[in-house]
Protein backbone atom coordinates (compact mmCIF):
# COMPACT_ATOMS: atom_id res chain seq x y z
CA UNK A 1 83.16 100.27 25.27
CA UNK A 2 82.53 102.29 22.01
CA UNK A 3 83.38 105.21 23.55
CA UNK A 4 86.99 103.94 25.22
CA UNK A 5 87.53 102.18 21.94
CA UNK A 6 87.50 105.32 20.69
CA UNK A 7 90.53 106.83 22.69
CA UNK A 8 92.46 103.93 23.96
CA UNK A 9 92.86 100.32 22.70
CA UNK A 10 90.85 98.42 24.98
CA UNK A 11 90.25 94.31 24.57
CA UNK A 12 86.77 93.25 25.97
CA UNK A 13 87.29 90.09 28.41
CA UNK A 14 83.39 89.59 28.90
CA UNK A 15 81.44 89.91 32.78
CA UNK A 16 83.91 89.80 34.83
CA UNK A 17 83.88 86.62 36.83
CA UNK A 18 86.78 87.95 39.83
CA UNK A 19 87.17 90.98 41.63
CA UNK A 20 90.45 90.98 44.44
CA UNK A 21 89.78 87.56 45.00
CA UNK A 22 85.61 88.32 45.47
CA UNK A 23 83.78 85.59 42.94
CA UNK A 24 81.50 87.78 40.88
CA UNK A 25 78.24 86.10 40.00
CA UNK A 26 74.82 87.29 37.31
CA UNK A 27 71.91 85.28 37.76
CA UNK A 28 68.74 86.74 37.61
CA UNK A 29 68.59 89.98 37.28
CA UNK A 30 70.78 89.94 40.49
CA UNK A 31 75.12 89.98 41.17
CA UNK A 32 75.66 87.87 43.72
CA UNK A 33 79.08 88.54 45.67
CA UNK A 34 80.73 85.67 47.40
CA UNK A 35 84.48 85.19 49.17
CA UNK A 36 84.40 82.16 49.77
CA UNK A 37 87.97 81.08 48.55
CA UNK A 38 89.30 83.65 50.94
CA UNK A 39 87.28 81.66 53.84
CA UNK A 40 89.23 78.80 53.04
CA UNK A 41 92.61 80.43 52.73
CA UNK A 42 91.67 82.11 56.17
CA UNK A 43 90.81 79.16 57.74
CA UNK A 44 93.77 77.17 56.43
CA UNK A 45 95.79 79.68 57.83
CA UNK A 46 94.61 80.21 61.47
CA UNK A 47 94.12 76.07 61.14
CA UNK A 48 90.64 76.42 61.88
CA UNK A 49 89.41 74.39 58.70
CA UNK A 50 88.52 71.24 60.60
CA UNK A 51 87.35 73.04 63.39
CA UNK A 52 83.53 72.69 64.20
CA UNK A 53 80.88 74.33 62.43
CA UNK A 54 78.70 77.01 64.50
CA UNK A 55 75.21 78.34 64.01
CA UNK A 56 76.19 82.03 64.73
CA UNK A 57 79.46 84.15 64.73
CA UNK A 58 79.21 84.84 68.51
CA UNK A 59 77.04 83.11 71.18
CA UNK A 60 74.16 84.74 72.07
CA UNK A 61 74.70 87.23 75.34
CA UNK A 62 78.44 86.90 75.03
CA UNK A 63 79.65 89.83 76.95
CA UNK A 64 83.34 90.49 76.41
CA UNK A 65 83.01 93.86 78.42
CA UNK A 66 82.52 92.34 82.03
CA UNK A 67 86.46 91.84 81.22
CA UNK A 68 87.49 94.90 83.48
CA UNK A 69 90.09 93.37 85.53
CA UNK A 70 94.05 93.51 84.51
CA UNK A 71 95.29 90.04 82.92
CA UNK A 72 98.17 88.15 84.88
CA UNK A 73 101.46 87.63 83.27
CA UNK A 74 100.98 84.23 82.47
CA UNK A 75 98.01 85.68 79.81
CA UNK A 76 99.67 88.33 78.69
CA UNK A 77 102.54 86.02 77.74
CA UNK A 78 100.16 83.03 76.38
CA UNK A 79 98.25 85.62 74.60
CA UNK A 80 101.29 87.67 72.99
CA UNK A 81 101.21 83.99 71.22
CA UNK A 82 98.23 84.10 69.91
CA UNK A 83 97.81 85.49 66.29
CA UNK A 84 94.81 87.58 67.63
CA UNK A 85 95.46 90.58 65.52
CA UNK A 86 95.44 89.24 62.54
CA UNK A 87 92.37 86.85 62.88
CA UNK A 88 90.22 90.35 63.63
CA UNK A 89 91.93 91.66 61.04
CA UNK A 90 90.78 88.92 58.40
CA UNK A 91 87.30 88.94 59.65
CA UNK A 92 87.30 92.86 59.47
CA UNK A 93 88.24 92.71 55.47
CA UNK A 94 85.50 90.27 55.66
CA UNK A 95 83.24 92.13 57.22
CA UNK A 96 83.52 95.59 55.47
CA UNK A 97 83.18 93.89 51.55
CA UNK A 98 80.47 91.26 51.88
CA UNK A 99 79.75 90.23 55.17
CA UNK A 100 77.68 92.23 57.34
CA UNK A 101 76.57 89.58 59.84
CA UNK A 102 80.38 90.00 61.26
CA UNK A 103 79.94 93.54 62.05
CA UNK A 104 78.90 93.73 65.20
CA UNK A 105 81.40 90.58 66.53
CA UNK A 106 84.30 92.63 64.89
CA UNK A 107 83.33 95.60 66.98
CA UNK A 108 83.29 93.42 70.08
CA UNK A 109 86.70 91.66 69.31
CA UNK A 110 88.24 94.59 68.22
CA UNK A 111 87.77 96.19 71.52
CA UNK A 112 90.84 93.47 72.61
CA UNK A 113 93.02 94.26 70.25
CA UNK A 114 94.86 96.59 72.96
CA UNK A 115 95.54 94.00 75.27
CA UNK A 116 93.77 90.40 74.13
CA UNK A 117 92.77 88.15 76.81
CA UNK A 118 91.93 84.56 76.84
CA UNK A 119 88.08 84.78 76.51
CA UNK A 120 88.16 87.31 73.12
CA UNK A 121 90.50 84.90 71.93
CA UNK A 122 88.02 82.31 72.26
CA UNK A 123 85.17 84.50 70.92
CA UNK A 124 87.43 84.82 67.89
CA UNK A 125 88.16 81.45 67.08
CA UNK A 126 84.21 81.26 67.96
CA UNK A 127 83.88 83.59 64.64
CA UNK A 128 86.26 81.43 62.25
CA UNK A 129 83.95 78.23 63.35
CA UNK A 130 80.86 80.14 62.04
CA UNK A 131 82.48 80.92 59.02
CA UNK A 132 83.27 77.16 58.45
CA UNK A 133 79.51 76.87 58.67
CA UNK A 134 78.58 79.52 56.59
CA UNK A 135 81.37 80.13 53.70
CA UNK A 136 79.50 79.87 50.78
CA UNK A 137 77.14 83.12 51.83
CA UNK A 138 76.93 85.04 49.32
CA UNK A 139 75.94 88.93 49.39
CA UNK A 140 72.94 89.36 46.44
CA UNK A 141 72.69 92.87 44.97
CA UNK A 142 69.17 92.96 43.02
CA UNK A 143 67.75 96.65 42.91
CA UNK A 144 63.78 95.92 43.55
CA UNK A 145 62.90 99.44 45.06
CA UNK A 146 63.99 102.88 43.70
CA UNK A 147 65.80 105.58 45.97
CA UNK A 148 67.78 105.15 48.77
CA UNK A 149 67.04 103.68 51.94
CA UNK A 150 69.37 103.18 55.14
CA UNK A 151 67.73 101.41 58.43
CA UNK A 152 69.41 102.35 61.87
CA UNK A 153 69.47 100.68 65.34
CA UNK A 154 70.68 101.21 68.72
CA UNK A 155 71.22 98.99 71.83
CA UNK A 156 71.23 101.02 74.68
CA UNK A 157 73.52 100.91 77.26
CA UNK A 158 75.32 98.01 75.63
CA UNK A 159 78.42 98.31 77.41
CA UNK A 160 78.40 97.26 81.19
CA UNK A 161 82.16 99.36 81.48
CA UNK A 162 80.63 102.82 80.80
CA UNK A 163 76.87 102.67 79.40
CA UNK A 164 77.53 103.76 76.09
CA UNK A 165 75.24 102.34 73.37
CA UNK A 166 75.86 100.65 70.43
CA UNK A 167 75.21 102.04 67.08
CA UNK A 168 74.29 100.19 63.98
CA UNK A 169 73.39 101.09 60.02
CA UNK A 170 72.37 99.53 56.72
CA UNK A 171 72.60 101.41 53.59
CA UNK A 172 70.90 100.61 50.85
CA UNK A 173 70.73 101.57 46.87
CA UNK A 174 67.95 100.65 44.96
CA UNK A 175 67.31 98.18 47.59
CA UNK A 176 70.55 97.05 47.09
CA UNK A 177 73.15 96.85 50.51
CA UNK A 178 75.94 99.05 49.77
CA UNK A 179 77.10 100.33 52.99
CA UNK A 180 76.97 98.91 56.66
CA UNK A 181 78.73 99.77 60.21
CA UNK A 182 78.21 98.94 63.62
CA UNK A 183 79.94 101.07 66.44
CA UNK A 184 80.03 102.32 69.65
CA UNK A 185 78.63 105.40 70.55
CA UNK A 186 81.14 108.46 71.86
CA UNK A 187 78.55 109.93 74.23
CA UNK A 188 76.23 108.46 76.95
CA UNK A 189 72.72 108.23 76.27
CA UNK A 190 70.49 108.83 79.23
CA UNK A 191 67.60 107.17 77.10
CA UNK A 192 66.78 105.07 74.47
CA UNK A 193 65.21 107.49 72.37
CA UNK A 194 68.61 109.49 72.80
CA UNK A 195 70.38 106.41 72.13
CA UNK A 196 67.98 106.30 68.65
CA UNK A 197 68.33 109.89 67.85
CA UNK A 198 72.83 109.42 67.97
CA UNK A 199 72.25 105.89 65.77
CA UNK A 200 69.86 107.90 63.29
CA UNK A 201 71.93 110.89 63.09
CA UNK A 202 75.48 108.96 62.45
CA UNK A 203 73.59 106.70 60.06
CA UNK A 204 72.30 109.47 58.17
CA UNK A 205 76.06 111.23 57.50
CA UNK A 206 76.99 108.15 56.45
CA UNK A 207 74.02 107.68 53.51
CA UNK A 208 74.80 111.33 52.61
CA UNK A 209 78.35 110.76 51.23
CA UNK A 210 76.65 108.14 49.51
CA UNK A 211 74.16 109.89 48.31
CA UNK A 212 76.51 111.99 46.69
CA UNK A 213 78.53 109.29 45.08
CA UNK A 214 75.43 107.59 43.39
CA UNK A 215 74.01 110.84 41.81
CA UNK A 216 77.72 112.37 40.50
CA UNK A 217 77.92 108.46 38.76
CA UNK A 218 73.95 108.47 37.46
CA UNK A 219 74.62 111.98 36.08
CA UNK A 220 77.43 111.30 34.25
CA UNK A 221 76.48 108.11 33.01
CA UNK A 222 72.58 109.09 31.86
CA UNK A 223 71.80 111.66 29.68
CA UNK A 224 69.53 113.77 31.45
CA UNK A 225 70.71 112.72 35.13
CA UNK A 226 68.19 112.08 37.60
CA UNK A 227 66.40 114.79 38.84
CA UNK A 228 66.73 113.07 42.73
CA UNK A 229 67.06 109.90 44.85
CA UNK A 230 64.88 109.85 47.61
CA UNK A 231 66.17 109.19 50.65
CA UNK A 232 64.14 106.93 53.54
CA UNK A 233 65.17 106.80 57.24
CA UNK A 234 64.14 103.83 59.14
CA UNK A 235 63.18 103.51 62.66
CA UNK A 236 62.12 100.90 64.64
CA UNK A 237 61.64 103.35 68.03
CA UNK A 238 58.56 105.27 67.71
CA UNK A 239 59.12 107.71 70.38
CA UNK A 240 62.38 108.97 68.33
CA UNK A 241 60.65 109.85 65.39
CA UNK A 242 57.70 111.75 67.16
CA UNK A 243 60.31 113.66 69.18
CA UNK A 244 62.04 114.60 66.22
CA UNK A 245 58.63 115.32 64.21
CA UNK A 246 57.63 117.66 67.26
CA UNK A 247 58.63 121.65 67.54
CA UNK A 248 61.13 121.88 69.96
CA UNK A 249 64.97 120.77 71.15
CA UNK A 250 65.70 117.31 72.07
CA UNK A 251 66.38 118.37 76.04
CA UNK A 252 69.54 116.52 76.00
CA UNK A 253 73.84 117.31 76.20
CA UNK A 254 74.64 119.47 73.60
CA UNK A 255 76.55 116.77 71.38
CA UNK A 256 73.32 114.76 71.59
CA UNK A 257 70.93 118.05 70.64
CA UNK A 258 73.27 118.73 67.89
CA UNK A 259 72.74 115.31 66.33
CA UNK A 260 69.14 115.64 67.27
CA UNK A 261 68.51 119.03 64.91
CA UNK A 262 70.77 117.62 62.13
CA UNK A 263 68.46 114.93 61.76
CA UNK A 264 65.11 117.58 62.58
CA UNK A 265 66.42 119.70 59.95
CA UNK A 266 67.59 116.81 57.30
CA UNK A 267 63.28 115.91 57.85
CA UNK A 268 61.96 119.49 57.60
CA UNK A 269 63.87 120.23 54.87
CA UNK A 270 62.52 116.84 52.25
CA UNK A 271 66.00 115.95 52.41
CA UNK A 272 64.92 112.69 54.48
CA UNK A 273 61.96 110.97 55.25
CA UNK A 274 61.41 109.21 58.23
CA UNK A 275 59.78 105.74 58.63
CA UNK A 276 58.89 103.65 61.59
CA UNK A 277 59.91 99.70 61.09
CA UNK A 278 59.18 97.06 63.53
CA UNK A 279 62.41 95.64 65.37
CA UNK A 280 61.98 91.94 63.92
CA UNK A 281 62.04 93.57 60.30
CA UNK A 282 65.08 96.57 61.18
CA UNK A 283 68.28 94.77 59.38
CA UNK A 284 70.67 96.87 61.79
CA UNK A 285 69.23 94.80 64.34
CA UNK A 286 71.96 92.72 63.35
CA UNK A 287 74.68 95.24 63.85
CA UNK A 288 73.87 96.15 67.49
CA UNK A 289 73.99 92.57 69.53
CA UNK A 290 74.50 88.82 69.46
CA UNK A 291 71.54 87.17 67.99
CA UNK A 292 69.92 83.60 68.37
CA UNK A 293 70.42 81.22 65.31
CA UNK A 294 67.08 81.71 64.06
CA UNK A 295 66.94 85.56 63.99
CA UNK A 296 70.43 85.62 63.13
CA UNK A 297 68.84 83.75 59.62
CA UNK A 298 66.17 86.54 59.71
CA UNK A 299 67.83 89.48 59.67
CA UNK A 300 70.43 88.20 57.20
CA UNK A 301 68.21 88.15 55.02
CA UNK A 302 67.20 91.45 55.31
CA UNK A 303 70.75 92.83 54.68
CA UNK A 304 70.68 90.87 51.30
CA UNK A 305 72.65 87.64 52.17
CA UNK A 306 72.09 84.44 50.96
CA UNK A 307 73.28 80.79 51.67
């Protein structure tokens, strides 16, 4: 503020308390984000706000891909109705700022937005009802480790159309969750471990941009800089980070054995390290499938949320 003073006239307001409509919170040590009031607005809107509260934002081993077959004309004209677009639209702002327990249910909806049918429709309104339930989460930022982290996950052969798996990420800054994604994979994998090697690969891009954000901002605003952030790759398959550890080529299509020697490469070089979690403690678990109440609650957790 000294500084700015010093060039422009600037009037200090205190913490800021609001952010686009995001409630800004300091307790602790810890910022803890909440949208809330947009909840309510959404709900209000889509008329969903005395609707009944739900345990999760899809039910578990909800499969809106078994919906292959062309809808009738009576659906198509009951669904053209239907604000579907914008509900997955809402939930998509939603998901992308604070709330990365939608991610993987926006994936799946947004799959319909081509041509909705009656069941993604209901999965939707499915997704408002847990957000009745669960409105006042709020998405805690307390940096407890140093470096940067990012945990990846893939469900293989998610998708009973054409077997491609679903991807998943978590990034995280200072232990803090500043990044998140969950989508579907562009190539088939023949195995899990390939399915592991695409997720780790795509995750890792993603914390590199990152990466690159967080140092250019600690440089400029510390005086000596520092002189790295450490980066940590978490696994939760084994077998993938053996294979990648190992001398040799992945044995798979060539936009799979690309991936697969970015990421060998990105470890040989100290860029990355790699580190096995277990499944119940991987927090893009929650970006790859539909999970029961209670590890829903688990994994949330994980990715920094709080109710």
């Amino acid at each position: 503020m000294v500084t700015l003073n010093g060039k422009y006239q600037v009037k200090d307001l205190g913490e800021p308390q609001q952010f686009l409509g995001m409630r800004i919170r300091r307790e602790n040590g810890a910022i803890h984000l909440s949208q809330s009031n947009y909840v309510d607005e959404l709900l209000y809107r889509f008329a969903m706000d005395a609707s009944k509260p739900q345990n999760t934002p899809m039910v578990p081993k909800t499969r809106l891909d078994k919906l292959t077959d062309e809808p009738s004309a009576e659906e198509v004209a009951e669904m053209q109705a239907k604000p579907f677009h914008q509900v997955v639209g809402s939930l998509l702002y939603l998901a992308r700022v604070s709330r990365p327990n939608l991610s993987f249910t926006i994936n799946q909806l947004a799959r319909h937005c081509a041509t909705p049918r009656k069941e993604a429709w209901t999965a939707a309104k499915y997704a408002l009802r847990y957000l009745r339930k669960t409105k006042d989460i709020e998405l805690v930022l307390r940096p407890i480790e140093d470096g940067m982290r990012i945990a990846t996950d893939a469900d293989w052969a998610n998708d009973l159309q054409d077997r491609k798996s679903v991807s998943g990420f978590v990034v995280y800054l200072f232990g803090c969750p500043v990044h998140w994604g969950s989508s579907k994979q562009s190539v088939i994998a023949l195995s899990s471990t390939t399915a592991e090697f695409i997720a780790a690969s795509d995750g890792l891009q993603q914390a590199e941009w990152i990466k690159l954000v967080a140092m250019e901002v600690l440089t400029a605003t510390t005086q000596d800089g520092p002189a790295d952030l450490p980066l940590t790759l978490q696994i939760d398959n084994q077998s993938t980070i053996k294979r990648v550890k190992k001398d040799g080529t992945s044995g798979a299509q060539k936009a799979v054995d690309i991936r697969f020697h970015c990421l060998k490469e990105a470890w040989k070089t100290g860029f990355v390290a790699l580190e096995y979690v277990p499944s119940h403690e991987n927090p893009a678990d929650l970006l790859t499938k539909a999970l029961s109440r209670h590890e829903l609650a688990h994994k949330r957790a994980l990715c920094g949320m709080s109710q």
